[in-house]
Protein backbone atom coordinates (compact mmCIF):
# COMPACT_ATOMS: atom_id res chain seq x y z
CA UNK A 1 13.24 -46.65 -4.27
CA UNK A 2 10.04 -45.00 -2.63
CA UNK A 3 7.32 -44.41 -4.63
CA UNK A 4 4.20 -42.44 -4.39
CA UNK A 5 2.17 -43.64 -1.25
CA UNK A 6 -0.99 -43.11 -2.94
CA UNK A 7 -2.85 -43.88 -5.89
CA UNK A 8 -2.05 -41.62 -8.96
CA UNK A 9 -4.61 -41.08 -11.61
CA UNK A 10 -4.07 -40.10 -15.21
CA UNK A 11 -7.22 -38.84 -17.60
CA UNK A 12 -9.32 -40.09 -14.36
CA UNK A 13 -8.41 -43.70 -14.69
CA UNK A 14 -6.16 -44.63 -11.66
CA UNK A 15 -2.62 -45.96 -12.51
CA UNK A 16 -2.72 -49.84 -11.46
CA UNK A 17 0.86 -50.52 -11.19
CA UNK A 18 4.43 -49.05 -11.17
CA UNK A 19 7.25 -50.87 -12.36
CA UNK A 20 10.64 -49.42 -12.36
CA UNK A 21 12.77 -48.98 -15.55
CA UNK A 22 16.13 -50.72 -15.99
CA UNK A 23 17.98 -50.56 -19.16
CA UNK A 24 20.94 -52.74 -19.68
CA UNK A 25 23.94 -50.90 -20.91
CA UNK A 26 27.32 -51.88 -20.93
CA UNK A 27 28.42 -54.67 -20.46
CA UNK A 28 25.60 -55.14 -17.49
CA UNK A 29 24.39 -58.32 -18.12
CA UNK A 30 21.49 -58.37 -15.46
CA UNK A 31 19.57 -55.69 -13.73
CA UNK A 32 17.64 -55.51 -10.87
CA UNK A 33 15.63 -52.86 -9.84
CA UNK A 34 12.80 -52.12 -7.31
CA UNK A 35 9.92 -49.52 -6.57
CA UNK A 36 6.92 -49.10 -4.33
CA UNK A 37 3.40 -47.95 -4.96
CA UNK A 38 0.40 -47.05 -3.34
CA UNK A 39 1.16 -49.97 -1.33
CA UNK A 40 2.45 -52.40 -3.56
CA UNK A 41 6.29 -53.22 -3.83
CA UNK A 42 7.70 -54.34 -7.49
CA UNK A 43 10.43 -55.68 -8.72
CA UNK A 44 12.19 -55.80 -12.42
CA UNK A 45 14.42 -58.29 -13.45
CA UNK A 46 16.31 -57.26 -17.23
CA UNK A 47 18.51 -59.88 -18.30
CA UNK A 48 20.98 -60.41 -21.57
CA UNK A 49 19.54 -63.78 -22.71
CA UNK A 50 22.52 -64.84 -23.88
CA UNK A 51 24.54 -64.42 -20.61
CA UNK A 52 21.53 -65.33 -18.29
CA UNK A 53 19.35 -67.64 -19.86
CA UNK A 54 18.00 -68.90 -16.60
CA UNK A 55 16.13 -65.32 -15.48
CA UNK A 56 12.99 -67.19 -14.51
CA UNK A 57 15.10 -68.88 -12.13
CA UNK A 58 16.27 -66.14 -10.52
CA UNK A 59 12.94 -64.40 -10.59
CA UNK A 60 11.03 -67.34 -9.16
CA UNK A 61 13.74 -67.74 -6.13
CA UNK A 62 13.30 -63.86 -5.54
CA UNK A 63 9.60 -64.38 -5.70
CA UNK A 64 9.52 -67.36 -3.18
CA UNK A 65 12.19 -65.32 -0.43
CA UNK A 66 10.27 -62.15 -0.44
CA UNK A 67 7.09 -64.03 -0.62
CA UNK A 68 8.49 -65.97 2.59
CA UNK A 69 9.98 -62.74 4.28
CA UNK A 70 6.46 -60.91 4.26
CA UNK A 71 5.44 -64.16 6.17
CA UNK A 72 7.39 -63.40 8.48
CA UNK A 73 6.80 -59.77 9.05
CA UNK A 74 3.22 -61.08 9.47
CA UNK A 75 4.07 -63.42 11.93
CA UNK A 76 6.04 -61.17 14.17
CA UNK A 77 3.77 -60.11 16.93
CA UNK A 78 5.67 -56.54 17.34
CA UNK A 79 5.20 -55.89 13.67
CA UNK A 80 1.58 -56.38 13.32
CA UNK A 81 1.04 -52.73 15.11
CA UNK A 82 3.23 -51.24 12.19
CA UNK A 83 1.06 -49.82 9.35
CA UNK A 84 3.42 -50.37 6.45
CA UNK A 85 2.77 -54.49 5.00
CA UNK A 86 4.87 -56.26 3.07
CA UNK A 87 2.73 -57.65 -0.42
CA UNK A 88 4.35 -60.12 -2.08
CA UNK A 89 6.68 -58.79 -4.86
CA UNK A 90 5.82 -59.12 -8.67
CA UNK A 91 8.95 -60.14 -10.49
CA UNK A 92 8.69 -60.47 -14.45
CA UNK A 93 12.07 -60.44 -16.52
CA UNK A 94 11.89 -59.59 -20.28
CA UNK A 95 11.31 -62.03 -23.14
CA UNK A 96 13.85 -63.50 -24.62
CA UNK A 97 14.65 -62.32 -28.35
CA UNK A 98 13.24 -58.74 -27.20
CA UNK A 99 14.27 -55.63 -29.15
CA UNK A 100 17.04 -54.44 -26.53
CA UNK A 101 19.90 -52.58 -28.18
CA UNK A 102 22.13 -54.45 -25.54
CA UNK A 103 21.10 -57.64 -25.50
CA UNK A 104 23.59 -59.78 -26.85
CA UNK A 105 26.08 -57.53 -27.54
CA UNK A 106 28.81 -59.22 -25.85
CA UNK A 107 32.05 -56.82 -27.03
């Protein structure tokens, strides 16, 4: 989803990052969300422990392909007169054992 193209400021200090919010509910067992920002793009990764206990797994693999597609968007001579650049996504999933109403709940 787009976010704001420029830097937003709150009580004069500027707002650093944006990530989005994803709540698991449900049955959902993973989330994935993303959300750019004064030209950053970020990514959230929510996971039920239980059902994905290997979310740094998928989080480091996302990392590494969208790490490896701006690489590519750099390397593409026709895409270097574009203005918008790819920065390597931040992908962070929650702790495990945090206080999610949902997490776990397997009914």
């Amino acid at each position: 989803m787009p976010g704001p193209p420029q830097p937003l400021y709150l009580a004069g200090a500027r707002l650093l990052e944006v990530f989005p919010v994803l709540p698991l509910m449900g049955k959902t067992t993973l989330g994935v969300s993303a959300l750019s920002y004064a030209g950053q793009f970020n990514i959230m990764a929510v996971a039920d422990h239980d059902a994905c206990p290997d979310l740094d797994v998928f989080a480091a693999t996302a990392r590494d392909e969208l790490r490896a597609l701006a690489a590519s968007m750099r390397a593409t001579p026709d895409r270097q007169a574009t203005k918008t650049r790819l920065a390597p996504a931040q992908v962070r999933g929650r702790a495990p054992g945090s206080a999610w109403p949902e997490a776990g709940d397997r009914r």
